[in-house]
N, C-alpha and C. Protein backbone atom coordinates (compact mmCIF):
# COMPACT_ATOMS: atom_id res chain seq x y z
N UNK A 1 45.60 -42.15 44.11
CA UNK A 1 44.45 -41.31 43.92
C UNK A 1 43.34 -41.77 44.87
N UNK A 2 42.37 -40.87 45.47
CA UNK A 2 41.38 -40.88 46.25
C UNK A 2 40.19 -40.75 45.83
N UNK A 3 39.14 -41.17 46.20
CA UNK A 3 37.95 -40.94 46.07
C UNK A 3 36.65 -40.06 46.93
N UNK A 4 36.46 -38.88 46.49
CA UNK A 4 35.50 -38.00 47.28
C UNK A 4 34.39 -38.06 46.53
N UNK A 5 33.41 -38.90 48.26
CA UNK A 5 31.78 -39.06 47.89
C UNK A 5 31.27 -37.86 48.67
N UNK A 6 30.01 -37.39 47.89
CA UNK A 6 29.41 -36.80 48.74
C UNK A 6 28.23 -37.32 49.70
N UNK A 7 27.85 -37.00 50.67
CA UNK A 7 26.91 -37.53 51.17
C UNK A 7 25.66 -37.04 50.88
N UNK A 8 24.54 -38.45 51.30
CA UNK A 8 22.90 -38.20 51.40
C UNK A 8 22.21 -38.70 51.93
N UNK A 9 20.90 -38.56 52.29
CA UNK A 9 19.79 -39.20 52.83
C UNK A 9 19.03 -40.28 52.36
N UNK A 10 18.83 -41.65 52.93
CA UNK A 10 18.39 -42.46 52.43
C UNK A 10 16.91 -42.08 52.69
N UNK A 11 15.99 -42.02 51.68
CA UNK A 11 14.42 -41.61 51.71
C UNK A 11 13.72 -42.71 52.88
N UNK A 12 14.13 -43.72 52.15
CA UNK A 12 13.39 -45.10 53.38
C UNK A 12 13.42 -45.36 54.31
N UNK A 13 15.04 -44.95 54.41
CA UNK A 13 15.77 -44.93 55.50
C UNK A 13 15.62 -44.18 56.45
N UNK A 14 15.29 -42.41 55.94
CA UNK A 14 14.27 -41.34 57.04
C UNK A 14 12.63 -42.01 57.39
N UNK A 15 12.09 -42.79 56.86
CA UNK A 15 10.95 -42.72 56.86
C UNK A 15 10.99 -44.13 57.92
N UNK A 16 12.03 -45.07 58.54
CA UNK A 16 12.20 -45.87 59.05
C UNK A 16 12.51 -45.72 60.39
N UNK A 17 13.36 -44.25 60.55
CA UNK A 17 14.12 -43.89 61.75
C UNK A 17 13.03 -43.53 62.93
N UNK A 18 13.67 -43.77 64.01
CA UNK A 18 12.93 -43.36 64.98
C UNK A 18 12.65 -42.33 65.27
N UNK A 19 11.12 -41.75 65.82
CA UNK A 19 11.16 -40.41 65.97
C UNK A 19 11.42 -39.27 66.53
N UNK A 20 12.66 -39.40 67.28
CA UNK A 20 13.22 -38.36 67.68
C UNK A 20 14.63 -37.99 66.15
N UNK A 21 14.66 -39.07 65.44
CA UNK A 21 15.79 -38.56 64.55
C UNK A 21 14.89 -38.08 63.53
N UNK A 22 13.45 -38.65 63.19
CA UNK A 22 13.14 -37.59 62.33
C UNK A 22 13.16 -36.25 62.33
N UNK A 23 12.51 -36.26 63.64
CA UNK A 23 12.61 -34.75 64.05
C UNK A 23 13.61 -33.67 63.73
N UNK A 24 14.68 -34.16 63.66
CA UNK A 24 16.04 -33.66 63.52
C UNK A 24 16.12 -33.31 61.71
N UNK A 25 15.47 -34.20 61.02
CA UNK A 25 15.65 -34.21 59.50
C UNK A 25 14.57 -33.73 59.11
N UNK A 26 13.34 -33.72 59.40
CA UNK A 26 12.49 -32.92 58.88
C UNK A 26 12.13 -30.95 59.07
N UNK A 27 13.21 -30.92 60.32
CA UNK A 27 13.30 -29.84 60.30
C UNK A 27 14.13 -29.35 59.02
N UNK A 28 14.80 -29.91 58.42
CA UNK A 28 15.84 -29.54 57.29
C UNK A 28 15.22 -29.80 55.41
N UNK A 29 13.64 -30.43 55.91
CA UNK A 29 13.24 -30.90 55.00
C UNK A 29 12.50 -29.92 54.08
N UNK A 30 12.27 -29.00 52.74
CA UNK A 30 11.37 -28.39 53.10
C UNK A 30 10.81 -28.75 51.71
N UNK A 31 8.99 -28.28 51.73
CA UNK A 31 8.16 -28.50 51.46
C UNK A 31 7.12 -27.47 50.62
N UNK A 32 6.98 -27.33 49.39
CA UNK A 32 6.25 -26.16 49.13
C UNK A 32 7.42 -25.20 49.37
N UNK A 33 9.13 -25.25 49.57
CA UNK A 33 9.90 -23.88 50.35
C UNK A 33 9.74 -23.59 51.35
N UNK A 34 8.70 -24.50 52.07
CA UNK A 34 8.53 -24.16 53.72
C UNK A 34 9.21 -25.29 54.91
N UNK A 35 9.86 -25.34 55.87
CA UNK A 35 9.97 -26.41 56.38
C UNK A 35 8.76 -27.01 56.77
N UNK A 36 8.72 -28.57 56.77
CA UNK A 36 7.36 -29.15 57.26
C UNK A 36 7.06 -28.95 58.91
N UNK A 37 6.08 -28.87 58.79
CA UNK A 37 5.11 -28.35 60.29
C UNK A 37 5.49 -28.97 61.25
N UNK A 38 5.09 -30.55 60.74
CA UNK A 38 5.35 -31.43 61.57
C UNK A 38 5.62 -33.11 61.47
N UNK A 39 5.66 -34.37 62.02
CA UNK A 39 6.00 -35.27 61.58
C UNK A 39 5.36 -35.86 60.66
N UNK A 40 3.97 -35.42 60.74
CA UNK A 40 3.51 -36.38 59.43
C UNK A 40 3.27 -35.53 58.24
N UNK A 41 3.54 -34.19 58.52
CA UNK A 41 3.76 -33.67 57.12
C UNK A 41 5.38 -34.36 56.28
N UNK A 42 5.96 -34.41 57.05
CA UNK A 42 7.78 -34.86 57.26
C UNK A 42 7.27 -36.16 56.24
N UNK A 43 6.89 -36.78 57.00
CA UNK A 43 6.33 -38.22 56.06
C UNK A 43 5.60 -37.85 54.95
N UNK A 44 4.95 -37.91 54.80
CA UNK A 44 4.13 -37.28 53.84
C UNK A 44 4.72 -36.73 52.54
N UNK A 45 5.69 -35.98 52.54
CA UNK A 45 6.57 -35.15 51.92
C UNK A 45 7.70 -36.68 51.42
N UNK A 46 8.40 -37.29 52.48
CA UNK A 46 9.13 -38.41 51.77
C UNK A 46 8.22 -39.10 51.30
N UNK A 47 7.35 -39.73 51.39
CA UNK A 47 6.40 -40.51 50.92
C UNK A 47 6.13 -40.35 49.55
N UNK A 48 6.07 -38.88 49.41
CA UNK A 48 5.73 -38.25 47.98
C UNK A 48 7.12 -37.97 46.99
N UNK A 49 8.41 -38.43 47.97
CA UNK A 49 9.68 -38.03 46.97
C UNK A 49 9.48 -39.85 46.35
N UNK A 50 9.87 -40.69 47.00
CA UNK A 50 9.38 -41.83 46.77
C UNK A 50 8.65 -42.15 45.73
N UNK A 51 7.72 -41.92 45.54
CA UNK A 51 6.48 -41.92 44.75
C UNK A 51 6.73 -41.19 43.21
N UNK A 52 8.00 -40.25 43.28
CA UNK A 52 8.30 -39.53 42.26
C UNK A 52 9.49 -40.40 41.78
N UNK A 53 10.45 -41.53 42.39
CA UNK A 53 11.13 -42.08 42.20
C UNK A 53 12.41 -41.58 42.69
N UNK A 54 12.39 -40.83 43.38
CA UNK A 54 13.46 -39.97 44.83
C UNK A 54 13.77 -40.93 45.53
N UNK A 55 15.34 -42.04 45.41
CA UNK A 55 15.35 -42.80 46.49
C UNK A 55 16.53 -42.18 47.46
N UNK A 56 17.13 -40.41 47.23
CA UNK A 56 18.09 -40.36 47.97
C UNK A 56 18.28 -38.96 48.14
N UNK A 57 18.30 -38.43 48.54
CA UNK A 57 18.26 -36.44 48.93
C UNK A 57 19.90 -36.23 49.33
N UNK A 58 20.26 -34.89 48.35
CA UNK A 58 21.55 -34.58 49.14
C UNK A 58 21.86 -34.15 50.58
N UNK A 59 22.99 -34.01 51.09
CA UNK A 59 23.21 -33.09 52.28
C UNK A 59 23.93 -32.02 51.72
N UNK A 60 22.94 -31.11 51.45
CA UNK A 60 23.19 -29.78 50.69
C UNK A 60 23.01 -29.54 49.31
N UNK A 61 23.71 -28.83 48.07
CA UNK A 61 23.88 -28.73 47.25
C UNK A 61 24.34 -29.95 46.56
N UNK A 62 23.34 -30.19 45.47
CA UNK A 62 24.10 -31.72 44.51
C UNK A 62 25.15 -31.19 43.99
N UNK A 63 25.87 -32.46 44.11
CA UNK A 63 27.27 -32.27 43.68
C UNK A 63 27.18 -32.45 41.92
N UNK A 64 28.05 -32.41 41.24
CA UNK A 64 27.92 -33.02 39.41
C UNK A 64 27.89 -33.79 39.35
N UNK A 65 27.14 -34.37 38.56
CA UNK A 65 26.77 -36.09 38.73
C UNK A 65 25.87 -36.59 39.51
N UNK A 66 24.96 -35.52 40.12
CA UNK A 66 24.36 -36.39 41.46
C UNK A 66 23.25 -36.66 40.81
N UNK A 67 22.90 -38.34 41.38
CA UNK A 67 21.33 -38.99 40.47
C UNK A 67 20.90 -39.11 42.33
N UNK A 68 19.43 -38.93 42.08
CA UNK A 68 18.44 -38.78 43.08
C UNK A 68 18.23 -40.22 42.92
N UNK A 69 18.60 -41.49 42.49
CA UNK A 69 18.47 -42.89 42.67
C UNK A 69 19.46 -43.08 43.24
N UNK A 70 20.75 -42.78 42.92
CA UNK A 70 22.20 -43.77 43.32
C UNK A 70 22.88 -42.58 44.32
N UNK A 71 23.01 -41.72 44.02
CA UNK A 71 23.96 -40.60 45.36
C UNK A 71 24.67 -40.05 44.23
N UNK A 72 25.82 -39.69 45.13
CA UNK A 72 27.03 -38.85 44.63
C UNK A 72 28.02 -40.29 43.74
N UNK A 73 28.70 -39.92 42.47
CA UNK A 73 29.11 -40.82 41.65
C UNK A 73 30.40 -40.78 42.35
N UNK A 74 30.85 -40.05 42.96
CA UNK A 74 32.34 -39.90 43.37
C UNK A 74 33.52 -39.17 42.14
N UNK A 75 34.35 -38.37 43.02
CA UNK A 75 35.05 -37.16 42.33
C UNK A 75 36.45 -37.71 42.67
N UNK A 76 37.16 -38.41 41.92
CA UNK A 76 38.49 -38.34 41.84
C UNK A 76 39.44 -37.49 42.17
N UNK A 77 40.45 -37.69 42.89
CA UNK A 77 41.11 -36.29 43.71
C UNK A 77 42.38 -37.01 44.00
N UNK A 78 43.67 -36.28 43.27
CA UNK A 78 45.26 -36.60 43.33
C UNK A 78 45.14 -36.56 44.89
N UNK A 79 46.19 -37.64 45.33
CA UNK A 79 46.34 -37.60 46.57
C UNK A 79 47.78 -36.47 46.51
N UNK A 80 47.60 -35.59 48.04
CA UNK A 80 48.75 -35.12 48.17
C UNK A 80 49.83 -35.40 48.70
C-alpha cells in the first residue's frame, strides 16, 4: 500500500523566499477574492494568515483531512 500526500505552501516559507518567487505565488494568492496588487500586499496577506494561526495553504482544493497547521494527513491507496 501507498501513500498519497497532497501538497502545500509553507506560510513562512513564502514570506522567506526571494522575490522573484514571490512574485510567482502571490499572483495565486488572493485577498478580499482579489489577487494581491502587489508584494507587500502579498506579505501582508501571509502575515495576516499567520497571525490567524495559518501555518500552511493548499495547492488547490483541500483535500479531507486537510488542517491549515500540519498539511494533507495522507490518503492510503492499494498499490496496483
Amino acid at each position: 500500500m501507498t501513500t498519497t500526500y497532497h501538497l502545500c505552501v509553507d506560510v513562512k516559507g513564502a514570506l522567506l523566499a526571494p522575490p522573484s518567487e514571490q512574485r510567482r505565488v502571490y499572483d495565486t494568492l488572493l485577498r478580499d477574492g482579489k489577487p494581491c496588487a502587489n508584494v507587500e500586499e502579498y506579505r501582508s496577506a501571509l502575515a495576516d494568515l499567520l497571525a490567524d494561526g495559518i501555518k500552511v495553504l493548499p495547492m488547490g482544493k483541500p483535500c479531507d483531512g486537510f488542517s491549515y497547521e500540519d498539511g494533507c494527513p495522507g490518503h492510503p491507496k492499494e498499490d496496483d
